[in-house]
Protein backbone atom coordinates (compact mmCIF):
# COMPACT_ATOMS: atom_id res chain seq x y z
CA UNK A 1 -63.01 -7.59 -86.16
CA UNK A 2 -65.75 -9.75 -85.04
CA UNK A 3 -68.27 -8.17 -87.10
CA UNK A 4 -69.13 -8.82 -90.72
CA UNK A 5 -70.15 -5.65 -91.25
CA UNK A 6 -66.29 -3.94 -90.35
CA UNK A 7 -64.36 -5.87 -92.90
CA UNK A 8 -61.11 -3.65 -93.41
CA UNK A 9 -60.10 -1.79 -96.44
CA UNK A 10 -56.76 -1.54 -98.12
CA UNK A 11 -55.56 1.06 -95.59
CA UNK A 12 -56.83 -0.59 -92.84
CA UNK A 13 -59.78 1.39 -91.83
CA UNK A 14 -63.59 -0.43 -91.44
CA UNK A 15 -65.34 -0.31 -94.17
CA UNK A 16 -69.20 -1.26 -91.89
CA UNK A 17 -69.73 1.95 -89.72
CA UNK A 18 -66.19 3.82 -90.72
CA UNK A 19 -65.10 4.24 -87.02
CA UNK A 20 -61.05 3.87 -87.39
CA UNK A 21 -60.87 0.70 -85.76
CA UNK A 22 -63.85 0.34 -83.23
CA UNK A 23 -67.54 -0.82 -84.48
CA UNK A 24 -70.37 1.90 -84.77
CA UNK A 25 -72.11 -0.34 -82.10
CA UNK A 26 -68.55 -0.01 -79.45
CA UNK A 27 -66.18 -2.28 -79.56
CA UNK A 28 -66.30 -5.18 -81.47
CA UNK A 29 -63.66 -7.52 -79.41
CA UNK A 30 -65.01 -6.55 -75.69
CA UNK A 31 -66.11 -9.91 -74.28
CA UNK A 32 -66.17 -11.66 -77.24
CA UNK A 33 -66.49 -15.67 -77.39
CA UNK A 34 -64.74 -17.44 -80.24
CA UNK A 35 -67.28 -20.15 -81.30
CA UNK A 36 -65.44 -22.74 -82.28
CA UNK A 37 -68.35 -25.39 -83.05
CA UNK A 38 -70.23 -22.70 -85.92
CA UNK A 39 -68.63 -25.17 -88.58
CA UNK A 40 -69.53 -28.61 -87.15
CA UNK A 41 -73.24 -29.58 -87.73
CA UNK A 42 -75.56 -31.00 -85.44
CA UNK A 43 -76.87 -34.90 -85.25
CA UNK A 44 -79.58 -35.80 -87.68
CA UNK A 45 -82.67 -34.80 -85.50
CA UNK A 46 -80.85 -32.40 -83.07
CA UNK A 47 -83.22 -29.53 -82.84
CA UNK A 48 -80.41 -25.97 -82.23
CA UNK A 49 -80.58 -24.37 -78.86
CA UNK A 50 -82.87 -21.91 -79.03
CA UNK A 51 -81.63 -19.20 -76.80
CA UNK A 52 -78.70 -16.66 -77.54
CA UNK A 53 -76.31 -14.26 -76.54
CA UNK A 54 -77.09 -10.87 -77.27
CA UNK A 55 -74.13 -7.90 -76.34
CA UNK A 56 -75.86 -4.30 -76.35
CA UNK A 57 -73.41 -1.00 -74.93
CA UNK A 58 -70.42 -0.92 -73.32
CA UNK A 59 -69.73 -4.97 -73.14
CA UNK A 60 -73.69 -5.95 -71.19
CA UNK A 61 -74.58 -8.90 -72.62
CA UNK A 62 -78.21 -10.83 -72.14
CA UNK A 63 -79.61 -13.73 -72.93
CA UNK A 64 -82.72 -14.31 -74.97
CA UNK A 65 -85.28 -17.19 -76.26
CA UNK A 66 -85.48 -17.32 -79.87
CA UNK A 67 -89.44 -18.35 -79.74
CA UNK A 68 -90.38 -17.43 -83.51
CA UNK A 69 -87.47 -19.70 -84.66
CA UNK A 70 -85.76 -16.47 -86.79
CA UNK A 71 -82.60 -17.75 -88.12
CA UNK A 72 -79.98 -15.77 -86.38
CA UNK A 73 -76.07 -15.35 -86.64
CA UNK A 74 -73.25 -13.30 -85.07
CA UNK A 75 -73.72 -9.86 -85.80
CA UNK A 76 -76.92 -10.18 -86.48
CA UNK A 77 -79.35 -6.60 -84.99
CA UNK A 78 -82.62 -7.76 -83.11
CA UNK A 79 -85.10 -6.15 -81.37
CA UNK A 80 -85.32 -7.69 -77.67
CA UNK A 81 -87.79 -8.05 -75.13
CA UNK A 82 -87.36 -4.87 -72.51
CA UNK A 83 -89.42 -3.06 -69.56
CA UNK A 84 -91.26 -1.17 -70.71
CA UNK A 85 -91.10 -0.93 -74.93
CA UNK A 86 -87.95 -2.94 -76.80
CA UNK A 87 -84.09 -3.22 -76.57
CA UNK A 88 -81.42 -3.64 -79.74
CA UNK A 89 -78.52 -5.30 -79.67
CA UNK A 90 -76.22 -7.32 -81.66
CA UNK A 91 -76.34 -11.39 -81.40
CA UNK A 92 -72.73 -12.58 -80.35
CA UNK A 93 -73.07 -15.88 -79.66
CA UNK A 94 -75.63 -18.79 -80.73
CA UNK A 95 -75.65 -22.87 -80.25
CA UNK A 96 -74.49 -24.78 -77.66
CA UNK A 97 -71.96 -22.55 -76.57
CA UNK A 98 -74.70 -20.39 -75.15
CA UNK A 99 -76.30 -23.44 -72.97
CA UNK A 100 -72.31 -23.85 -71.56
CA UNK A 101 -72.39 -19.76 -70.82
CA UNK A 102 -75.25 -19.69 -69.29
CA UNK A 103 -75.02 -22.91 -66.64
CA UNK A 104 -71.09 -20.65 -66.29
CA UNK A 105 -73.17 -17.57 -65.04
CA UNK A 106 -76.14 -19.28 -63.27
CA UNK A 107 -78.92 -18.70 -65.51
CA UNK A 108 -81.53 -21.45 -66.19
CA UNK A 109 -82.56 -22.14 -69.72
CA UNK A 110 -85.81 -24.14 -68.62
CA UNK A 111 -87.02 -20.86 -66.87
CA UNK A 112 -89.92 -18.76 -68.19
CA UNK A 113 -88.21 -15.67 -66.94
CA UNK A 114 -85.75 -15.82 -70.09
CA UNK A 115 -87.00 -12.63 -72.09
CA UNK A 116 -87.64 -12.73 -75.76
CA UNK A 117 -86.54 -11.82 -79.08
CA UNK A 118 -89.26 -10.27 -80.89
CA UNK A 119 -88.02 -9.74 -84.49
CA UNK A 120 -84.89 -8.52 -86.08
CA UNK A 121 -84.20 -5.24 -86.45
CA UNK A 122 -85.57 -3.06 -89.26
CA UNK A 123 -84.35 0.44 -90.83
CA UNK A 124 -86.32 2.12 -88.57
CA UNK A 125 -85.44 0.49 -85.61
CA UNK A 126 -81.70 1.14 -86.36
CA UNK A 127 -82.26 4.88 -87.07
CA UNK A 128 -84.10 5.57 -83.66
CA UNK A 129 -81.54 3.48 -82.11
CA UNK A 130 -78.84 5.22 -83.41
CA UNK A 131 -80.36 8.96 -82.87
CA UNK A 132 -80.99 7.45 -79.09
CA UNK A 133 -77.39 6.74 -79.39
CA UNK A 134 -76.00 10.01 -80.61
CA UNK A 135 -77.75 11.98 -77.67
CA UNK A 136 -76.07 10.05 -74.38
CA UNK A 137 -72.83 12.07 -74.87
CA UNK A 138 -74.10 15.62 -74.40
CA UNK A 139 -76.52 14.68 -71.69
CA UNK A 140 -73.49 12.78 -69.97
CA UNK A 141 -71.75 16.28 -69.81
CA UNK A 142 -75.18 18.15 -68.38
CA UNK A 143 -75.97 15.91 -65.79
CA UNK A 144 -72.51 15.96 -64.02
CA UNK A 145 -73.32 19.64 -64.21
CA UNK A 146 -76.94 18.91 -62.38
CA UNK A 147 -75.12 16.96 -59.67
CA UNK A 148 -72.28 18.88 -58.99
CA UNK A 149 -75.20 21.77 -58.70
CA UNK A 150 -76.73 19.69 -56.06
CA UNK A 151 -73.64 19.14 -54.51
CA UNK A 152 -73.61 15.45 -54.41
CA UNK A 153 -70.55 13.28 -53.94
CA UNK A 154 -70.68 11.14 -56.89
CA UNK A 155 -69.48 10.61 -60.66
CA UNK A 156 -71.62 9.38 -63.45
CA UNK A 157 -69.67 7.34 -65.68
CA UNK A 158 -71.78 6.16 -68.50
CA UNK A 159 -75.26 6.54 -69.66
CA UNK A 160 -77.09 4.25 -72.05
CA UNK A 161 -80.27 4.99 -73.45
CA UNK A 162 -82.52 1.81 -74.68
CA UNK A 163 -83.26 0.69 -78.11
CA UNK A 164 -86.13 2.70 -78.31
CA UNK A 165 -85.51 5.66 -77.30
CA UNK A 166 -88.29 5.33 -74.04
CA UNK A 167 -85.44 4.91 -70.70
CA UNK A 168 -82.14 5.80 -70.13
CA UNK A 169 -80.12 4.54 -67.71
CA UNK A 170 -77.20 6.75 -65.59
CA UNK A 171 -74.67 4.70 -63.93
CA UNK A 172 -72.62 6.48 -61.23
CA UNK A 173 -70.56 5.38 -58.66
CA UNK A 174 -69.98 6.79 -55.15
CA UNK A 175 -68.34 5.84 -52.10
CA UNK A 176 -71.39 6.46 -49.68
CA UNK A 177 -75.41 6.33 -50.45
CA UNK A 178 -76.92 8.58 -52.09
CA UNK A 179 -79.87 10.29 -51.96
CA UNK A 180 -80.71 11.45 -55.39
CA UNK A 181 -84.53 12.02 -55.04
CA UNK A 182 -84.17 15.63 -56.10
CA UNK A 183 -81.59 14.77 -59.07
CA UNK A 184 -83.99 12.07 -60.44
CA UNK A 185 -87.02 15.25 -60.98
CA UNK A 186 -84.12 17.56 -62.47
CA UNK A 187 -83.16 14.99 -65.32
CA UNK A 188 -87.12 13.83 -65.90
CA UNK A 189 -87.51 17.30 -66.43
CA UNK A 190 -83.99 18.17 -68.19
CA UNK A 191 -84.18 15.69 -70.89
CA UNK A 192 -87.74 14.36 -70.84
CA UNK A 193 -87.66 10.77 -70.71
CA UNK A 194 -87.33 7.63 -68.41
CA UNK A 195 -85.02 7.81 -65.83
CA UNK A 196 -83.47 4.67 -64.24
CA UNK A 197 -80.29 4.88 -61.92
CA UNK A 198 -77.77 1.85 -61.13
CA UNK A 199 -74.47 2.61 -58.98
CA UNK A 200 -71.42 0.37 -60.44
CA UNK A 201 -68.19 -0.61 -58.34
CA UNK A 202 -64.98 1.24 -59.52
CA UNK A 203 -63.82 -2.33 -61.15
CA UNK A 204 -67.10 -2.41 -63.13
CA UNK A 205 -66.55 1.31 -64.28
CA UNK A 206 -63.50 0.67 -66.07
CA UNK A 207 -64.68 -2.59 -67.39
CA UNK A 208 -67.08 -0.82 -69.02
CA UNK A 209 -65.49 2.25 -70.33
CA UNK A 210 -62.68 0.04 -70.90
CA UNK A 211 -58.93 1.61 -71.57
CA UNK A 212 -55.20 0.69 -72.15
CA UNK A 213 -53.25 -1.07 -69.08
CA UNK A 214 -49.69 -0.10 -68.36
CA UNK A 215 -48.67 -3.37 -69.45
CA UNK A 216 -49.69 -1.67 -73.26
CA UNK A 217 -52.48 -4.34 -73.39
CA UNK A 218 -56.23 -3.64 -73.54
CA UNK A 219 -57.89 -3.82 -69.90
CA UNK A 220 -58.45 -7.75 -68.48
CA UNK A 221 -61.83 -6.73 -67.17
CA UNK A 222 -62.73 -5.44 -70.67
CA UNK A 223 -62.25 -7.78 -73.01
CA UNK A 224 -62.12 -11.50 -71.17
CA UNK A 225 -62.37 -10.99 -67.27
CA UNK A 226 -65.94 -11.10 -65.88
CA UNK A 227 -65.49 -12.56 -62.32
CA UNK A 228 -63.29 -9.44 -59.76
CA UNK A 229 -61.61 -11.44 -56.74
CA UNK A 230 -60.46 -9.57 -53.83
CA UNK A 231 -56.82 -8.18 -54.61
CA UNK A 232 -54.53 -7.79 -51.48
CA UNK A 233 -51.01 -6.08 -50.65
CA UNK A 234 -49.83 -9.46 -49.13
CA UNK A 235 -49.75 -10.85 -53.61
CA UNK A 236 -47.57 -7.63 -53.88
CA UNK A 237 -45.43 -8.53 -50.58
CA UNK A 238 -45.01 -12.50 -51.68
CA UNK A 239 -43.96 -11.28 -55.21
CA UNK A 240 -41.14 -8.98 -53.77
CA UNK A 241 -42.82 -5.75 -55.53
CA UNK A 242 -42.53 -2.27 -54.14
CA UNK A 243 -45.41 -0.97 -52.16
CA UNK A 244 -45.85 2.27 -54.60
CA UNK A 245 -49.61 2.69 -54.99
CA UNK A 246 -49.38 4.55 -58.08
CA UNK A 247 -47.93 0.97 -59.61
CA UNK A 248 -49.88 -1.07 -58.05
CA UNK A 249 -53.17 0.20 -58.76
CA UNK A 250 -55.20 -0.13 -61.55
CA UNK A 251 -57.24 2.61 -63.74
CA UNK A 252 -60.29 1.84 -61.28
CA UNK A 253 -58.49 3.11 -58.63
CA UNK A 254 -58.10 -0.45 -57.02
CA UNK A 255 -54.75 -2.90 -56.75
CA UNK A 256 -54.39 -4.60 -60.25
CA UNK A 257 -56.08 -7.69 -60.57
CA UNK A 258 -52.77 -9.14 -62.74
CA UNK A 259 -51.59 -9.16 -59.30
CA UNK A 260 -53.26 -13.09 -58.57
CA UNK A 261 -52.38 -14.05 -61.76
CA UNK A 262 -48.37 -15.82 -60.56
CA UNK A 263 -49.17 -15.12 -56.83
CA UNK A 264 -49.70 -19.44 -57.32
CA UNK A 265 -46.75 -19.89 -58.72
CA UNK A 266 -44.62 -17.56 -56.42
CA UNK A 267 -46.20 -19.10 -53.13
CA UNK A 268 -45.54 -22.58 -54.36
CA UNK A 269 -41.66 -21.52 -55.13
CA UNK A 270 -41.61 -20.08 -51.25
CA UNK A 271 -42.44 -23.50 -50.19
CA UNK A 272 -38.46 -24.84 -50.32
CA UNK A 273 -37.74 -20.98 -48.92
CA UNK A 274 -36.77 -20.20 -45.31
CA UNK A 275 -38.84 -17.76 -43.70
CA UNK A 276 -38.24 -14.18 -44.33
CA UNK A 277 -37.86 -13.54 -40.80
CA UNK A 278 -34.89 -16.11 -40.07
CA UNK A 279 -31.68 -15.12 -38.06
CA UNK A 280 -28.45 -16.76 -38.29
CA UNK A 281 -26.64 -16.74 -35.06
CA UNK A 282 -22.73 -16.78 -35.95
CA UNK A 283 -19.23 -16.24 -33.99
CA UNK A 284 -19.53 -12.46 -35.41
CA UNK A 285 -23.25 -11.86 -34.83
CA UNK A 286 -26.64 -12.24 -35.72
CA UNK A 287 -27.85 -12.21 -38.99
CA UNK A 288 -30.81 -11.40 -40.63
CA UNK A 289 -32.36 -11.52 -44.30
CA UNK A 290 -32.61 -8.42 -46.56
CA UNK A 291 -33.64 -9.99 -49.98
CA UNK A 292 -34.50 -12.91 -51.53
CA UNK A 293 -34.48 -14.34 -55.37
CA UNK A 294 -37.15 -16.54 -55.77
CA UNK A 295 -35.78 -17.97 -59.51
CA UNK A 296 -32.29 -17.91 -58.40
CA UNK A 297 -32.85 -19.77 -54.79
CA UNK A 298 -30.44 -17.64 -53.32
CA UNK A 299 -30.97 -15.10 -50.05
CA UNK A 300 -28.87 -12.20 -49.10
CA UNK A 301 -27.62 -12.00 -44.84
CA UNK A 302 -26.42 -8.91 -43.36
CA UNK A 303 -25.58 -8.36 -39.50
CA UNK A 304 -27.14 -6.01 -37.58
CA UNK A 305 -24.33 -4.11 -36.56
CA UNK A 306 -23.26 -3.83 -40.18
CA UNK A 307 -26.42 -3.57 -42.42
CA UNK A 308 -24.38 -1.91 -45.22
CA UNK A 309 -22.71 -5.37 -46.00
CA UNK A 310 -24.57 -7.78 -47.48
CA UNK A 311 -23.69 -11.56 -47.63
CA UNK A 312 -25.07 -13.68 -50.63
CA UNK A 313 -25.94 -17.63 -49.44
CA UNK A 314 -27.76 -20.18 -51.77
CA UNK A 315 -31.20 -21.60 -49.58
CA UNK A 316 -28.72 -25.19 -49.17
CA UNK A 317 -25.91 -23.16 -47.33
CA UNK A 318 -29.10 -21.07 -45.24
CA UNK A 319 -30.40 -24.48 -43.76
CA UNK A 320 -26.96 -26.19 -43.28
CA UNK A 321 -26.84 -22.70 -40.73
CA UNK A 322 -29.90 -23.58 -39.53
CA UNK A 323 -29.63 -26.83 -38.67
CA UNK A 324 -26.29 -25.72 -36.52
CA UNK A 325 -28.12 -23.17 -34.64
CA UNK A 326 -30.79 -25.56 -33.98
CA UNK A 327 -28.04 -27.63 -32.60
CA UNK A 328 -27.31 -24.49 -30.43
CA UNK A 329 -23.95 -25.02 -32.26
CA UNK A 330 -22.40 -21.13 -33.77
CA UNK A 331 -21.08 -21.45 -37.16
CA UNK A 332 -17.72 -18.63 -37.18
CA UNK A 333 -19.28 -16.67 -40.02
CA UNK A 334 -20.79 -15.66 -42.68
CA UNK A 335 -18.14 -15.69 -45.07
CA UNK A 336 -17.06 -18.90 -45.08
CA UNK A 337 -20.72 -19.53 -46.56
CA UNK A 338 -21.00 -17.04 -49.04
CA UNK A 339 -20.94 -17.24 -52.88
CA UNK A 340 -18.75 -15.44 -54.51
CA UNK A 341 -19.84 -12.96 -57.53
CA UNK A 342 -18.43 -12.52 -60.50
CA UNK A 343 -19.31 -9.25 -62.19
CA UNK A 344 -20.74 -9.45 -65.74
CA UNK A 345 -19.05 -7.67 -68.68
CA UNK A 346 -20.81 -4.68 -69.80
CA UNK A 347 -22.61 -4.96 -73.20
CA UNK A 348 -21.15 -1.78 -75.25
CA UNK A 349 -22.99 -0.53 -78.32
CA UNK A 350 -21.20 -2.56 -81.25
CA UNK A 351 -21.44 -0.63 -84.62
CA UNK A 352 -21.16 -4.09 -86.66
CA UNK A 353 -23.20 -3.05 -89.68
CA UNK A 354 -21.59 0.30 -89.75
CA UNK A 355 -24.13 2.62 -88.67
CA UNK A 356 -24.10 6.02 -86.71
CA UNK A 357 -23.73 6.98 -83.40
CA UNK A 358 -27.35 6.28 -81.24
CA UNK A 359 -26.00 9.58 -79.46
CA UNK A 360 -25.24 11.74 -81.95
CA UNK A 361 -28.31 13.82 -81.60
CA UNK A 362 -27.73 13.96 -77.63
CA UNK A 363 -25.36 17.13 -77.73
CA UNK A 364 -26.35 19.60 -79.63
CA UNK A 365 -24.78 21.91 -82.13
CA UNK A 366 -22.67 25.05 -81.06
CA UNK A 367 -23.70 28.07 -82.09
CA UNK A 368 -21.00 30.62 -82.48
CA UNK A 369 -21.55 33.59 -80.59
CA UNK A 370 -19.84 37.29 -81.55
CA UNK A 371 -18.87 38.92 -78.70
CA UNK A 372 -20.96 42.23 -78.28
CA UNK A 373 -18.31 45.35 -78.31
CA UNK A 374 -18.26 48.47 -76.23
CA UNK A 375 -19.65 51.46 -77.62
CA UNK A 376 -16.01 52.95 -77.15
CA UNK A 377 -14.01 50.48 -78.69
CA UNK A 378 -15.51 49.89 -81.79
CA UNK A 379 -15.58 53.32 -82.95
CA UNK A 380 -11.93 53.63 -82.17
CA UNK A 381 -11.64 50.31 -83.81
CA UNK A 382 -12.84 51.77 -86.87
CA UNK A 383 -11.21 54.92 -86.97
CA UNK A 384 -8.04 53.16 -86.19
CA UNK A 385 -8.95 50.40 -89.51
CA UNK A 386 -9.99 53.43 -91.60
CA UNK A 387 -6.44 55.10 -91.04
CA UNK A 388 -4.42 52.66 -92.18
CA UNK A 389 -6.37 52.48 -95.10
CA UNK A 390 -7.22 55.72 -97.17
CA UNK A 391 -3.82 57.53 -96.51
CA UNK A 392 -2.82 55.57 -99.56
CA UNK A 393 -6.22 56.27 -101.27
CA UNK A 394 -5.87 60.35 -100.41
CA UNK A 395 -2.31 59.74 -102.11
CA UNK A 396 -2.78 58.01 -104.92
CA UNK A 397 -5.66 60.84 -105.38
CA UNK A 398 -3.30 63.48 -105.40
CA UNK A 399 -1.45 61.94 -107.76
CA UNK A 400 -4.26 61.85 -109.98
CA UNK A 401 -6.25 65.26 -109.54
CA UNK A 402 -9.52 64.98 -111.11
CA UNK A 403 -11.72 68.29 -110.93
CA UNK A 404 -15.31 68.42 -110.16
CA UNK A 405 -17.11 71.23 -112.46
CA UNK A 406 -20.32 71.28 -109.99
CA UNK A 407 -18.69 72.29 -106.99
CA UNK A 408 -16.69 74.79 -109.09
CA UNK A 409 -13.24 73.76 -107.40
CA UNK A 410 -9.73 74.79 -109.29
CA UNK A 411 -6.81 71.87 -110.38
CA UNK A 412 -4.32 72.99 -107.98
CA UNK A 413 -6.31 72.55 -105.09
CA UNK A 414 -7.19 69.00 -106.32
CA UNK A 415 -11.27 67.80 -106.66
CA UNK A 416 -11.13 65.86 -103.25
CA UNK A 417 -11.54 68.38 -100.51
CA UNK A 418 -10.87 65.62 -97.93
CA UNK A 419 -7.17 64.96 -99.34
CA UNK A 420 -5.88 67.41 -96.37
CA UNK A 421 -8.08 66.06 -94.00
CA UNK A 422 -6.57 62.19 -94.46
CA UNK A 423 -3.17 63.79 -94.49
CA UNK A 424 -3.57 65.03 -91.46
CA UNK A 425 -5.33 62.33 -89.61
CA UNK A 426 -1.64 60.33 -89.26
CA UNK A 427 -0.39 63.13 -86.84
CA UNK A 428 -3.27 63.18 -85.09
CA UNK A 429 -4.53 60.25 -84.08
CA UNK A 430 -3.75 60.49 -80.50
CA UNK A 431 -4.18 63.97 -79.91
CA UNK A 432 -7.05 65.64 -78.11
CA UNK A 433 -10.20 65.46 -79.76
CA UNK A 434 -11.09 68.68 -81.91
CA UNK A 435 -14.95 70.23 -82.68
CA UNK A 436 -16.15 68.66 -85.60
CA UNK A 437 -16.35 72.23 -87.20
CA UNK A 438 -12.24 73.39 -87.10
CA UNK A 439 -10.28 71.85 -90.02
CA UNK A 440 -7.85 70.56 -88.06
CA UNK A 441 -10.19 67.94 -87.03
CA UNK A 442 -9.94 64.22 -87.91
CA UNK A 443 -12.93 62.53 -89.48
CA UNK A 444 -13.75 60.04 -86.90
CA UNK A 445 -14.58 63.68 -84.94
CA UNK A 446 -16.69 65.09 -88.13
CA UNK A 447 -19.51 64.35 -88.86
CA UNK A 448 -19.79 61.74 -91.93
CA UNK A 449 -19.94 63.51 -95.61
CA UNK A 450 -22.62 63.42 -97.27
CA UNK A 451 -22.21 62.57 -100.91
CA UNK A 452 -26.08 63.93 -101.90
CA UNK A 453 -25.17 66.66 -99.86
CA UNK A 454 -24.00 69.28 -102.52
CA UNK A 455 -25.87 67.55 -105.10
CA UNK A 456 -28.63 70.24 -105.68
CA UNK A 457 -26.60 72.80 -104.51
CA UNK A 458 -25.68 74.52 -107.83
CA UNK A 459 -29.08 74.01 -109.52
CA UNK A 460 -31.96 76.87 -109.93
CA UNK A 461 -34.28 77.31 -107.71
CA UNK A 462 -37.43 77.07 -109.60
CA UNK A 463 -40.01 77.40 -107.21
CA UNK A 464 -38.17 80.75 -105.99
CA UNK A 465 -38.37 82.14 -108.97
CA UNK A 466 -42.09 80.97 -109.57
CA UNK A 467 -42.44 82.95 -106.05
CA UNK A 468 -41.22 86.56 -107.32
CA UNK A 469 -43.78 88.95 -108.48
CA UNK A 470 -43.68 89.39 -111.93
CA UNK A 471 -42.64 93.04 -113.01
C-alpha cells in the first residue's frame, strides 16, 4: 500500500477505508513514484520545492504550488485550485522529485499558470467529496442509456465528478466526431449539475479503468507507462509471433504495447541473420527458408518441389552456400549441410516421494448398471424361483397340520388351503394357462392372497345390527 491510512490487518484486509485490497480513493499503486530522497535532508539553507504532485481519480495526477507553505506529505487530502469552485485529491509526491517530474512532462515551475493549493482538506470537504463520489456509478449506467436513446455511436467509459460536487466530467470515446449538443441539455437536465465532456483514445481508456493483462500482471499503462508509441505488426513479424489478433491485442482493443519492449533486442540478433527471403540454388533445386531460431542461430531450408521436408542448417553452413552461389558455383545438396537431430528423451511423471497418480481423477468411476427385464420374463422368472421353493414348505406343512379356528376349517383337510394348490403347481408348470378362478390353476395365474382378506370375515356386524328396527 502506498497509503498510511490502508495499513493491513492480520488477515490481510485494509484497515484505512476497508476496500479488500484497493484504497477508498482507487487504487493506491496506479502511477505511483517511489521517493527515494524522503529520508535524506536538505543543505543548511535549502528552502523545499514548493510545488507537488497531487493524484485525484482513476490515476490523473496535477501539479500544484504550495503558496501558504502547509506542511504536506504523501497521502496527505487537500483542497486544490479548480474552474470553477475546488478539487480534492491526495498528495503523492513532494521535493525534488517533483521539479525532475515535471521538466519529464514539460511543465514549467517558474510559470504563474501552476494552480494552487488552498488548504487541506477538512471533514466536510471529505464527506461532500465522498457523496460526489458515491453518485458517478449510477449516473454512468443512465447516461449510456441517454446516448444509446439518441442513437449515438459512442461509449462513455468513466465519469468523475469534482471535489465539490459543482462539474462532472464524462469521458467517452468514439471512432468518429460527435455531435452531442442535444446529449449535453439531456444530462444538465438529468442530473442537474455541470457538464464537461473529454473524448479519450482506447489506450487511455484502459489506462484509466485499468485491468489484468494476459501476462497475469496488472496493465503497463496503469500503473508505470505514461508515454503510448505507435505499435506495428512488423514487432510481431521480426519476433516470429503468429498474426492472431485476439493475441496480439491488448484490452484497449489495440496491438500490445509489450510488443516494443525486445523488438531491440530481436532486430539487433537479425543483424548476423540472412535475409528471410534467401534461396539456395543446389544440384537438387532451389531452396528457400521456412523458419528461423533467433537464440539458436539456426534456419530451416526446404525445396520447392518438396515443401514437406525440411532441412535444418546453422547461419555458418547458410553463408558458406551463399558465398558458392554467389560464385555461380551449385553446391550438390542440402544434406550434406544439414545438422543432424537428436531427439530428446521424454520426461515421464516420476513418483519419487511416493505420491498418487496426477490422473487418477481423469476416468471416472463405473457405475454398475442392472439390466432392465422384460415384463414377460421376470414374472416367469419368479414363478419359476417360487416353485422350486415352497413345494418343500407346502410339505413340510402337511406334515405338520395346524388348524385355523377363524376360518372354521377341519384337521383332515389341513389349515393351509393352498397345500393343494403348491402340489399341483409341479405338473403344471408348462401347461396352458388356466382362469384365475378354477382350482386347477397355478398361483402365478391367481390372483395374490390376501392375508387381511378373511380377517373380519367371521366378526359381527355391528353397524347392521344398529340398522334393524327395533321390535
Amino acid at each position: 500500500m502506498a497509503c498510511t491510512s490502508c495499513s493491513t490487518s492480520d488477515g490481510g484486509a485494509p484497515k484505512g477505508c476497508k476496500n479488500n485490497g484497493t484504497c477508498g480513493t482507487d487504487s493506491c499503486n496506479k502511477l505511483t513514484i517511489f521517493d527515494w530522497l524522503a529520508n535524506m535532508a536538505l543543505p543548511t539553507g535549502e528552502a523545499p520545492f514548493d510545488c507537488v504532485e497531487v493524484r485525484f481519480k482513476n490515476g490523473r495526477k496535477e501539479f500544484y504550488r504550495n503558496v501558504e507553505k502547509l506542511t504536506l506529505s504523501i497521502g496527505d487530502i487537500v483542497a486544490t485550485e479548480a474552474s470553477p469552485g475546488h478539487d480534492i485529491g491526495i498528495v503523492t509526491l513532494t521535493g525534488e522529485l517533483v521539479k525532475i517530474q515535471m521538466k519529464k512532462k514539460g511543465a514549467n515551475h517558474l510559470s504563474n499558470e501552476v494552480p494552487k493549493i488552498y488548504r487541506k482538506a477538512s471533514q466536510k470537504d471529505i464527506d461532500i467529496w465522498s457523496n460526489a463520489r458515491d453518485k458517478e456509478e449510477p449516473m454512468k449506467v443512465r447516461a449510456r442509456e441517454l446516448a444509446i436513446a439518441h442513437k449515438l455511436e459512442m461509449k462513455i467509459s468513466d465519469i468523475e465528478f469534482q471535489g465539490d460536487g459543482s462539474k462532472a466530467t464524462f469521458y467517452y470515446t468514439a471512432n468518429d466526431r460527435i455531435d452531442f449538443r442535444l446529449l449535453i441539455k439531456d444530462f444538465a437536465k438529468e442530473f442537474s449539475t455541470r457538464i464537461e465532456m473529454k473524448q479519450v483514445g482506447f489506450r487511455q481508456e484502459a489506462a484509466r479503468l485499468g485491468g489484468i493483462g494476459s501476462c497475469g500482471r496488472e496493465l503497463c499503462c496503469s500503473t508505470w507507462l505514461t508515454d503510448f508509441r505507435s505499435v506495428n505488426t512488423s514487432a510481431a513479424r521480426y519476433q516470429q509471433l503468429s498474426l492472431n489478433p485476439q493475441k496480439l491485442a491488448g484490452q484497449c482493443g489495440k496491438l500490445k504495447c509489450c510488443l516494443n519492449y525486445e523488438l531491440d533486442t530481436y532486430m539487433d540478433a537479425l543483424q548476423g541473420f540472412p535475409d528471410f527471403d534467401t534461396k539456395l540454388v543446389t544440384e537438387k533445386g532451389t531452396a528457400v527458408c521456412q523458419k528461423q531460431d533467433i537464440f539458436k542461430g539456426l534456419m530451416w531450408f526446404a525445396y520447392t518441389d518438396n515443401y514437406a521436408n525440411w532441412h535444418l542448417l546453422k547461419i555458418e553452413q547458410v553463408k558458406e552456400i551463399m558465398a558458392e552461389n554467389k560464385l555461380k558455383n551449385k553446391v550438390s545438396s542440402l544434406e550434406d549441410y544439414a545438422v543432424e537431430t537428436v531427439a530428446e528423451p521424454e520426461q515421464h511423471f516420476n513418483n519419487a516421494m511416493g505420491q498418487e497418480s496426477l490422473t487418477r481423477f481423469d476416468q471416472p468411476k463405473k457405475k454398475n448398471k442392472k439390466k432392465k427385464r422384460k415384463p414377460g420374463e421376470g414374472a416367469t422368472a419368479n414363478a419359476g424361483g417360487n416353485n422350486q421353493a415352497r413345494p418343500n414348505s407346502n410339505a413340510s406343512s402337511n406334515n405338520q397340520p395346524k388348524g385355523n379356528p377363524n376360518r372354521g376349517g377341519s384337521e383332515q383337510g389341513g389349515g393351509n388351503p393352498n397345500a393343494n394348490a403348491g402340489a399341483n403347481r409341479g405338473g403344471e408348470r408348462t401347461g396352458t394357462p388356466r382362469p384365475a378362478g378354477e382350482p386347477g390353476a397355478t398361483n402365478a395365474e391367481r390372483k395374490p392372497n390376501n392375508p387381511n382378506r378373511n380377517r373380519n370375515r367371521n366378526r359381527p356386524n355391528n353397524n347392521r345390527d344398529r340398522n334393524e328396527p327395533k321390535p
